[in-house]
PDB file of N, CA and C in Angstrom:
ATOM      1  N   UNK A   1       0.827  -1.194   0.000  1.00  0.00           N
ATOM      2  CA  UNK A   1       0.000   0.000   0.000  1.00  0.00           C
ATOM      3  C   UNK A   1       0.874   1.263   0.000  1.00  0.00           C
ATOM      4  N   UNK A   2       1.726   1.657   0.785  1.00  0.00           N
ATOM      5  CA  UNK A   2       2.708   2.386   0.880  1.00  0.00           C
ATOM      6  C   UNK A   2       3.218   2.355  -0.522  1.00  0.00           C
ATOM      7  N   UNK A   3       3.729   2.193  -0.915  1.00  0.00           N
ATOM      8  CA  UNK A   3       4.405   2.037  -2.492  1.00  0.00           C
ATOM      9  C   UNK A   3       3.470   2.557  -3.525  1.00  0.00           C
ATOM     10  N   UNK A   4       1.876   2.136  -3.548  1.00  0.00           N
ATOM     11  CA  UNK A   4       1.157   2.848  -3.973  1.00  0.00           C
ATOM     12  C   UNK A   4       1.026   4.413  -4.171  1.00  0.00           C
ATOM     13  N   UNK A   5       0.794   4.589  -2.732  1.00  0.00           N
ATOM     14  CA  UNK A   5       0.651   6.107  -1.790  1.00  0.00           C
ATOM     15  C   UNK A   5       2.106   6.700  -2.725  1.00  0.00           C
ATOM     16  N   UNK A   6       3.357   6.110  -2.554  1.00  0.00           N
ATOM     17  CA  UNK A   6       4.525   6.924  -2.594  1.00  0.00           C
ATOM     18  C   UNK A   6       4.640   6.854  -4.622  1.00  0.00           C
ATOM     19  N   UNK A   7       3.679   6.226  -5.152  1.00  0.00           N
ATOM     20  CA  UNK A   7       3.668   6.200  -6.616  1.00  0.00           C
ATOM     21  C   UNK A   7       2.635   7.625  -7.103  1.00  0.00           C
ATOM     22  N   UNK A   8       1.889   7.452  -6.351  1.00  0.00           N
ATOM     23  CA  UNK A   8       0.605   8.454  -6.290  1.00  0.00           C
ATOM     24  C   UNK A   8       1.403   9.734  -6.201  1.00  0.00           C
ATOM     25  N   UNK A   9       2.127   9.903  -5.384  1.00  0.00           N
ATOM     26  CA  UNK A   9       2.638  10.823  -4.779  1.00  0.00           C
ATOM     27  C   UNK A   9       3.505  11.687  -5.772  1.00  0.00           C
ATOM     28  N   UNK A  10       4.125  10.543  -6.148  1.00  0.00           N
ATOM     29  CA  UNK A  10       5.332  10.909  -6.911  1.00  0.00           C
ATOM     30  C   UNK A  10       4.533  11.661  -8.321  1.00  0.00           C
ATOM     31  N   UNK A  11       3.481  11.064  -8.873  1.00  0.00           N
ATOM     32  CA  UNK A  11       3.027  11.103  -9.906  1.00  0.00           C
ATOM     33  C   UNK A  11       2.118  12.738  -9.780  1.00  0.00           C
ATOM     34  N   UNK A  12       1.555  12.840  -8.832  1.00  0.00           N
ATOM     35  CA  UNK A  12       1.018  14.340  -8.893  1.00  0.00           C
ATOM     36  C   UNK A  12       1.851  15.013  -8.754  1.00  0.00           C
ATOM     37  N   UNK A  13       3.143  14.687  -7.593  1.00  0.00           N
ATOM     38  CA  UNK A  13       3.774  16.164  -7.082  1.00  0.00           C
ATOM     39  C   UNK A  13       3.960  16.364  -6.230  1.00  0.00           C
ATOM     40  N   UNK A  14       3.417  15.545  -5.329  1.00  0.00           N
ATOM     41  CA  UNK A  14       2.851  16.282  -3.759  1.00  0.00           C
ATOM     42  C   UNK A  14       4.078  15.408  -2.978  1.00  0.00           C
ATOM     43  N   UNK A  15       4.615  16.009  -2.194  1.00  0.00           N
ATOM     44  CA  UNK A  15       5.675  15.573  -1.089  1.00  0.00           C
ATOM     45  C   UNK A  15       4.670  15.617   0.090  1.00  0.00           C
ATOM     46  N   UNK A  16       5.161  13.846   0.444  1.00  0.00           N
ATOM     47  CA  UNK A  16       4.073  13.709   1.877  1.00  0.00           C
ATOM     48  C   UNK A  16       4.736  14.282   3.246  1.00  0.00           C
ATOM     49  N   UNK A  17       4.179  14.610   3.969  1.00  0.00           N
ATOM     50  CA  UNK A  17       4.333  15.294   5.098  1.00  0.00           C
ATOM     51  C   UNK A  17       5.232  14.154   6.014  1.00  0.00           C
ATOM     52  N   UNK A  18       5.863  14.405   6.898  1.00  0.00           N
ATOM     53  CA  UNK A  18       6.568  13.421   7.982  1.00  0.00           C
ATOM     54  C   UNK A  18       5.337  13.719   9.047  1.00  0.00           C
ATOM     55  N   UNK A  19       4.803  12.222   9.580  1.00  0.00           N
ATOM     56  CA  UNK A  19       3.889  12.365  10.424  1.00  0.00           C
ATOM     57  C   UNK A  19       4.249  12.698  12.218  1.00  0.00           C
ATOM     58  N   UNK A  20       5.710  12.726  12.331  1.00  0.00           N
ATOM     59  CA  UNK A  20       6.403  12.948  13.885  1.00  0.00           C
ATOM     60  C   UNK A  20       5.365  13.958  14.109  1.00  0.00           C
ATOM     61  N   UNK A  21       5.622  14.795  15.988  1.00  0.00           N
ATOM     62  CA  UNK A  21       4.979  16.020  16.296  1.00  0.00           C
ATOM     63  C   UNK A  21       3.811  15.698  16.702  1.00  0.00           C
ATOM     64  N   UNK A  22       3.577  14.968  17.372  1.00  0.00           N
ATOM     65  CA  UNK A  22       2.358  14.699  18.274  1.00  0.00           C
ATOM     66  C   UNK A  22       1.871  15.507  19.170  1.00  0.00           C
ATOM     67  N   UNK A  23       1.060  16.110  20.111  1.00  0.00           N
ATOM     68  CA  UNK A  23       1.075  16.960  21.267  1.00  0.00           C
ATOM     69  C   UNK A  23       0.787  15.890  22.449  1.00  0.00           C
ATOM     70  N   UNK A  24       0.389  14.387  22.033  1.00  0.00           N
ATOM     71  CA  UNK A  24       0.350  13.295  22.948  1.00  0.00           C
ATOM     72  C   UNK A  24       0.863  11.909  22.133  1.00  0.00           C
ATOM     73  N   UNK A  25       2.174  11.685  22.142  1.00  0.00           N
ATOM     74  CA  UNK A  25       2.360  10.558  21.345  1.00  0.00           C
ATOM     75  C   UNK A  25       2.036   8.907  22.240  1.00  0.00           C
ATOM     76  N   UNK A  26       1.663   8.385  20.958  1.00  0.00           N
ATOM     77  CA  UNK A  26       2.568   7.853  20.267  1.00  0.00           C
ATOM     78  C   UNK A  26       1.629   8.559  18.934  1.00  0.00           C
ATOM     79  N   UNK A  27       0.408   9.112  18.546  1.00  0.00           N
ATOM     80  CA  UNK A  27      -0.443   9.415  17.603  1.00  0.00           C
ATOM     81  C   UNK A  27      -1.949  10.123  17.694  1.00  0.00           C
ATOM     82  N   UNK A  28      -1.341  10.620  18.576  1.00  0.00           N
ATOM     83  CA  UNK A  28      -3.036  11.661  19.189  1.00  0.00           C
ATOM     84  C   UNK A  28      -2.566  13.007  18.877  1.00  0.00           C
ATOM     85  N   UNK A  29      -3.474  13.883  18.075  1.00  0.00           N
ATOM     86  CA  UNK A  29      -3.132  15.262  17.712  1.00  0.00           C
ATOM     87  C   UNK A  29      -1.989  15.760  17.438  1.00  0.00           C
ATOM     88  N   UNK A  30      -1.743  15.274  15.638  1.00  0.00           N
ATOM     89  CA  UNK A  30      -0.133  15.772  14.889  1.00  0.00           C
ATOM     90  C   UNK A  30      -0.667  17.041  14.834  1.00  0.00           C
ATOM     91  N   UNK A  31       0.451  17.867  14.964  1.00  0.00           N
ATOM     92  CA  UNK A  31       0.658  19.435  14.671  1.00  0.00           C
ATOM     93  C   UNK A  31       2.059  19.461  13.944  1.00  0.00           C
ATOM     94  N   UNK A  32       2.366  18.761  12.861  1.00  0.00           N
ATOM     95  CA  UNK A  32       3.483  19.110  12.496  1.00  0.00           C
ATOM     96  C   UNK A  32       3.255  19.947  11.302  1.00  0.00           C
ATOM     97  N   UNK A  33       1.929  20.481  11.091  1.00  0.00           N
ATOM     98  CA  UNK A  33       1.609  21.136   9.757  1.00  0.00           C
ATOM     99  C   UNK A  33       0.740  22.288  10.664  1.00  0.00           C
ATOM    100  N   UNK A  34       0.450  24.106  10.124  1.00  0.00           N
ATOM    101  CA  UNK A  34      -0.463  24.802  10.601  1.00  0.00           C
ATOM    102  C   UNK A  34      -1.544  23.679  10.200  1.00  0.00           C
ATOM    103  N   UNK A  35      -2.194  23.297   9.053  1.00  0.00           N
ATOM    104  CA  UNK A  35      -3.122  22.888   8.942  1.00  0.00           C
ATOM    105  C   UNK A  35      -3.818  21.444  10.013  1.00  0.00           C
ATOM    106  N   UNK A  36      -3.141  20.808  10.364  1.00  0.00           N
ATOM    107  CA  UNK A  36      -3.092  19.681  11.339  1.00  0.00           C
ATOM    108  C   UNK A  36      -2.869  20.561  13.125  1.00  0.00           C
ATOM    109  N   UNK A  37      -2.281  21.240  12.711  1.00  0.00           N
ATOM    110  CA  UNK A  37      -2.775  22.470  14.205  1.00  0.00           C
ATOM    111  C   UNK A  37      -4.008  22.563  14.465  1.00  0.00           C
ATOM    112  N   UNK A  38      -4.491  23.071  13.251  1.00  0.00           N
ATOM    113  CA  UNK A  38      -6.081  23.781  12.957  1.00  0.00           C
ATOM    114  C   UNK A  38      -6.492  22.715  13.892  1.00  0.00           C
ATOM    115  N   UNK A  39      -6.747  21.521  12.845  1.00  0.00           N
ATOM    116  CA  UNK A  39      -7.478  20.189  12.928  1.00  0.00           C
ATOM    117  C   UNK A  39      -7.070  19.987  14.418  1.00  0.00           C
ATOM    118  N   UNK A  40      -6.206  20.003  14.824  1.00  0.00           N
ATOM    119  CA  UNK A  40      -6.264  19.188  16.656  1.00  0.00           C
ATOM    120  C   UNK A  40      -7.199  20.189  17.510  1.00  0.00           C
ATOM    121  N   UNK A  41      -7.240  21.524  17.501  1.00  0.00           N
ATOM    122  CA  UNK A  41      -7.538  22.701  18.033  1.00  0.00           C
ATOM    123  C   UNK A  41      -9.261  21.862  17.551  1.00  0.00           C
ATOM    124  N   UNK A  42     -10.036  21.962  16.637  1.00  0.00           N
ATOM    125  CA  UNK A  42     -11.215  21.458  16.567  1.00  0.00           C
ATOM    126  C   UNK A  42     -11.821  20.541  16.811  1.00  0.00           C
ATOM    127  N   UNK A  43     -10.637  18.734  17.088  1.00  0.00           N
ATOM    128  CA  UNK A  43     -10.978  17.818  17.203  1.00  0.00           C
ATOM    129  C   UNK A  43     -10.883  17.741  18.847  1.00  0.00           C
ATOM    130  N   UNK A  44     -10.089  18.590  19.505  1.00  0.00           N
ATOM    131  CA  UNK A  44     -10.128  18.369  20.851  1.00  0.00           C
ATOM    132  C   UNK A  44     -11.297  18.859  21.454  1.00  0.00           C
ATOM    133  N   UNK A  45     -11.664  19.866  20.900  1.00  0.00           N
ATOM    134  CA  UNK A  45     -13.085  20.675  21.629  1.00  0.00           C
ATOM    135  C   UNK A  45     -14.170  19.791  21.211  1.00  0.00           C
ATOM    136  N   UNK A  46     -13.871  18.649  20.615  1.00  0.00           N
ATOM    137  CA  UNK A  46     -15.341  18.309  19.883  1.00  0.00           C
ATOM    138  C   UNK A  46     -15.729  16.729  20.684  1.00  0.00           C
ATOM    139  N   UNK A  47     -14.575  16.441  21.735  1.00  0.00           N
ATOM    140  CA  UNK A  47     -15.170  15.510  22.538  1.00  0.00           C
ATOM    141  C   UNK A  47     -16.088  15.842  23.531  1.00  0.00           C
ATOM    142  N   UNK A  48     -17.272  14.980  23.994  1.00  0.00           N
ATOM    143  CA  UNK A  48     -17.765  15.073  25.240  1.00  0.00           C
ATOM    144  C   UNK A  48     -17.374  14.814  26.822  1.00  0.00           C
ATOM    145  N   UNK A  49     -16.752  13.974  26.150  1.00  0.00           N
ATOM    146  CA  UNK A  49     -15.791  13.145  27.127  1.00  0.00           C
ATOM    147  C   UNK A  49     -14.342  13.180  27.258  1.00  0.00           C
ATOM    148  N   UNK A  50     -13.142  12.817  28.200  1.00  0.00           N
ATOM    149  CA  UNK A  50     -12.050  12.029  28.299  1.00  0.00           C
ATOM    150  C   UNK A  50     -11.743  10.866  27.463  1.00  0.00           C
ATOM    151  N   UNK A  51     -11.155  11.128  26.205  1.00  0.00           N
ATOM    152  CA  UNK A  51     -10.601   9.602  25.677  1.00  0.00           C
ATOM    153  C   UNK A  51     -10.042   8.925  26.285  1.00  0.00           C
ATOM    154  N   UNK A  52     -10.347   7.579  26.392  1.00  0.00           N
ATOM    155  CA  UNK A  52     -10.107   6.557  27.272  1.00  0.00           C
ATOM    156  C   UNK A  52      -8.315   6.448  27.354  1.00  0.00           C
ATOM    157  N   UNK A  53      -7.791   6.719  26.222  1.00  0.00           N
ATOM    158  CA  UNK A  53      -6.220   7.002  26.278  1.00  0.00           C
ATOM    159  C   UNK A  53      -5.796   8.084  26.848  1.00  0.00           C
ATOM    160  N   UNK A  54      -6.008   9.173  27.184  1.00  0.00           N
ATOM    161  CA  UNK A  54      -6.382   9.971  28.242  1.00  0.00           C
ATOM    162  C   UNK A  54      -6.479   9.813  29.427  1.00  0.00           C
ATOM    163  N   UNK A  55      -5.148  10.203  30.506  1.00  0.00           N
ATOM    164  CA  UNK A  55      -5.643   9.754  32.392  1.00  0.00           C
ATOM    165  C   UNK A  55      -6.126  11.356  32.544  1.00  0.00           C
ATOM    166  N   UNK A  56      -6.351  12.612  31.761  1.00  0.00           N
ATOM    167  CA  UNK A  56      -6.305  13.584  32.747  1.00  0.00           C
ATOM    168  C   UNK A  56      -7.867  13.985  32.278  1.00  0.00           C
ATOM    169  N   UNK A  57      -7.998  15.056  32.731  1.00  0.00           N
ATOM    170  CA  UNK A  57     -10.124  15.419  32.495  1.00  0.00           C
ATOM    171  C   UNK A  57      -9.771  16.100  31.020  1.00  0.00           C
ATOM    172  N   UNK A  58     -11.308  16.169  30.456  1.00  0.00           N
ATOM    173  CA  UNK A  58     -11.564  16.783  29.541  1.00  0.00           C
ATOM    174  C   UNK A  58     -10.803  18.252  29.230  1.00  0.00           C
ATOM    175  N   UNK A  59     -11.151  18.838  30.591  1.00  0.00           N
ATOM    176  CA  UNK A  59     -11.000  20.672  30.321  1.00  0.00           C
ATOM    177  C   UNK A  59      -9.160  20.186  30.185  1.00  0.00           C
ATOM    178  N   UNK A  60      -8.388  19.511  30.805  1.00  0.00           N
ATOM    179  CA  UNK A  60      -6.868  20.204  30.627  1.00  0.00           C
ATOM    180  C   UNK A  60      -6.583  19.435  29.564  1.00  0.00           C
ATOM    181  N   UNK A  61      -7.309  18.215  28.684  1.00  0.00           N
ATOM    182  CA  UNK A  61      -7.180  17.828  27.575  1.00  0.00           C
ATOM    183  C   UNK A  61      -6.984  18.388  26.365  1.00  0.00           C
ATOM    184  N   UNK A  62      -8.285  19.390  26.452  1.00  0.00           N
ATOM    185  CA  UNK A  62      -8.884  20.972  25.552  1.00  0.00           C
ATOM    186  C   UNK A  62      -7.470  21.849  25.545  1.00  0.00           C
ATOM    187  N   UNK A  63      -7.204  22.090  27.286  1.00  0.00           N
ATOM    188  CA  UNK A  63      -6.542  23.409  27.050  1.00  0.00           C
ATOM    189  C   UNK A  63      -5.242  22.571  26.661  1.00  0.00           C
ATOM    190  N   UNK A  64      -4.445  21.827  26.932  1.00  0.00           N
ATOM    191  CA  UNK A  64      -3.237  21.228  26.877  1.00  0.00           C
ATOM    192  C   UNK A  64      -3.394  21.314  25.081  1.00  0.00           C
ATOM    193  N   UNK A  65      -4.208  20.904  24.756  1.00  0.00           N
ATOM    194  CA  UNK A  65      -3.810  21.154  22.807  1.00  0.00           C
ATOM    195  C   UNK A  65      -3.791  22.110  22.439  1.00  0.00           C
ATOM    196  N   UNK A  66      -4.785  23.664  23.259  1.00  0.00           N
ATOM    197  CA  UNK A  66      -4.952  24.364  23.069  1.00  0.00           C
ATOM    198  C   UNK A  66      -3.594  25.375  23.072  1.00  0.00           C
ATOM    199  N   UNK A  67      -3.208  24.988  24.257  1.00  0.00           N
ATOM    200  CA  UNK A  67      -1.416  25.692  24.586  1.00  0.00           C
ATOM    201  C   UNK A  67      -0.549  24.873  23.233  1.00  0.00           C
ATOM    202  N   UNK A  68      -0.597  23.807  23.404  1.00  0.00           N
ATOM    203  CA  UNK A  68       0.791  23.143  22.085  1.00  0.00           C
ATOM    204  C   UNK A  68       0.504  23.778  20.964  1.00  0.00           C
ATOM    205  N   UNK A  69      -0.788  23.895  20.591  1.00  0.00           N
ATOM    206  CA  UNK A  69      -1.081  24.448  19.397  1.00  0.00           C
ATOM    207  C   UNK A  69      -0.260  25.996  18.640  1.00  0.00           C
ATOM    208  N   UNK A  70      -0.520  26.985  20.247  1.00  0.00           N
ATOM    209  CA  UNK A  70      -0.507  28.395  20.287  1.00  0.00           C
ATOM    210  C   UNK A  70       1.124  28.003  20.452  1.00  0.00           C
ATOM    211  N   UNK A  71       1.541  27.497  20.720  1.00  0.00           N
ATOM    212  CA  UNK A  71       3.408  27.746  21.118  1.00  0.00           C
ATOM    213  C   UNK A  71       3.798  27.008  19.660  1.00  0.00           C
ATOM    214  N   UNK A  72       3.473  26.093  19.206  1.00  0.00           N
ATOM    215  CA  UNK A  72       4.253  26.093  18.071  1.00  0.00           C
ATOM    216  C   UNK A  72       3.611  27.001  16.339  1.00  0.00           C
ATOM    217  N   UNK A  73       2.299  27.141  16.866  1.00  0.00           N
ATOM    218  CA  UNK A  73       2.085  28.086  15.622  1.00  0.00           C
ATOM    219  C   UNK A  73       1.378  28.890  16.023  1.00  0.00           C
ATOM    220  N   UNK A  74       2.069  30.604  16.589  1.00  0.00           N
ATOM    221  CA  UNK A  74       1.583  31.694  17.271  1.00  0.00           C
ATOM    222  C   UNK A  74       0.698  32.584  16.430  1.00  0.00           C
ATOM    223  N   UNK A  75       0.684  32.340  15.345  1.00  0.00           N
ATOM    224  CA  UNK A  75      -0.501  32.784  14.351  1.00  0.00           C
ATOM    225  C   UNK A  75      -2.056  32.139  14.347  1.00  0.00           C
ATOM    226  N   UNK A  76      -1.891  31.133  14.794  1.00  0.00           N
ATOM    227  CA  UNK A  76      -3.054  31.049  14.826  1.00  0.00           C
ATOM    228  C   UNK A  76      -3.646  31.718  16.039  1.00  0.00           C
ATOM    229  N   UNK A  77      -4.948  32.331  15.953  1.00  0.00           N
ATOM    230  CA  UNK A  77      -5.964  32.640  17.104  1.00  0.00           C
ATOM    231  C   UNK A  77      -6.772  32.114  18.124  1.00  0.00           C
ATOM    232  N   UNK A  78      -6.692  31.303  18.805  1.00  0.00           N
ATOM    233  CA  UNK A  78      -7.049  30.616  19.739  1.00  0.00           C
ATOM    234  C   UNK A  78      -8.234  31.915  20.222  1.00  0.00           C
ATOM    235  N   UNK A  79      -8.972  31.063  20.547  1.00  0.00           N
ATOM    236  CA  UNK A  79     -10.321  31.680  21.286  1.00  0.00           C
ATOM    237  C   UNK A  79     -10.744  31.103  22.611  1.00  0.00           C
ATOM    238  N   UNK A  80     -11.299  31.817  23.618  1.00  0.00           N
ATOM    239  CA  UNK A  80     -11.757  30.995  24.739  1.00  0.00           C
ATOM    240  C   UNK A  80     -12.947  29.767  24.715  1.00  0.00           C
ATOM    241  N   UNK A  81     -13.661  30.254  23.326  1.00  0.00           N
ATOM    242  CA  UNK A  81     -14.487  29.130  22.770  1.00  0.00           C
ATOM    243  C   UNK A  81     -14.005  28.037  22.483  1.00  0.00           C
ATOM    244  N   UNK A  82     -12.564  27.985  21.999  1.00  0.00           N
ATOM    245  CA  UNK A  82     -11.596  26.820  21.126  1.00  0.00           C
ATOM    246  C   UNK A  82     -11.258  25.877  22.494  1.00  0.00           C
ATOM    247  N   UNK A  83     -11.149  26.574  23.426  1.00  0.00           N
ATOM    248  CA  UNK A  83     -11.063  26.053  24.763  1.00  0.00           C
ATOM    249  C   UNK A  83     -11.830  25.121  25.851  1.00  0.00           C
ATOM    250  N   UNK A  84     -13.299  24.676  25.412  1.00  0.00           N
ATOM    251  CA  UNK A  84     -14.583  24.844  26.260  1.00  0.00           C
ATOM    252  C   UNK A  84     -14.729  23.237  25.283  1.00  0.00           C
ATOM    253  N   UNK A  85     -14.728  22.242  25.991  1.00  0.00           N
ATOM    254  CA  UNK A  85     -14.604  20.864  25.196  1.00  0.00           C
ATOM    255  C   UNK A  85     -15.998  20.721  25.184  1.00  0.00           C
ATOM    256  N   UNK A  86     -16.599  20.045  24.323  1.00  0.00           N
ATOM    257  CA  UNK A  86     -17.952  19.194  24.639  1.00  0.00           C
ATOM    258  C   UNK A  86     -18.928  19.788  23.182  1.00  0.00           C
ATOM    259  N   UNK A  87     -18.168  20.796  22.282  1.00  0.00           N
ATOM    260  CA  UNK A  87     -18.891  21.968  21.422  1.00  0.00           C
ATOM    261  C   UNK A  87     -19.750  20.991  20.442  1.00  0.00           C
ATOM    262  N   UNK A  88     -19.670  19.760  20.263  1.00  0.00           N
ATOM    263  CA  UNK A  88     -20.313  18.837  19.122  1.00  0.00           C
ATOM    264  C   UNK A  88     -21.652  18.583  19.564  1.00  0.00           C
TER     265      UNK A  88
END
């Protein structure tokens, strides 16, 4: 499958991203792209709950992506809304 992906790849153009840069590894919320920033910043607010891979509560779940997010890409705008888990 990989070989596929890296034929595909080759054939449009597109250089794939290195997936490292977790804000909880081994694979919970990559930020190694602004755009995958974005995406963790929305996917964290959009639980109701503590993911079971998760020992700590919801709210420092929210804010903990919310901070990794803002320190490695200070352009983006974080809101106190972006903050407030459960928004789905």
């Amino acid at each position: 499958m990989k070989i596929i992906q890296e034929e595909a790849s080759a054939v449009l153009g597109e250089k794939e991203e290195p997936r490292g840069d977790f804000i909880f590894p081994p694979d919970h919320f990559p930020i190694n792209t602004i755009g995958r920033g974005r995406n963790a910043l929305a996917r964290a607010s959009q639980y109701k709950k503590a993911p079971s891979w998760y020992e700590g509560s919801l709210d420092s779940l929210v804010k903990t992506v919310q901070r990794k997010v803002k320190e490695k890409y200070p352009s983006i705008d974080t809101t106190d809304a972006s903050a407030e888990p459960g928004k789905q």
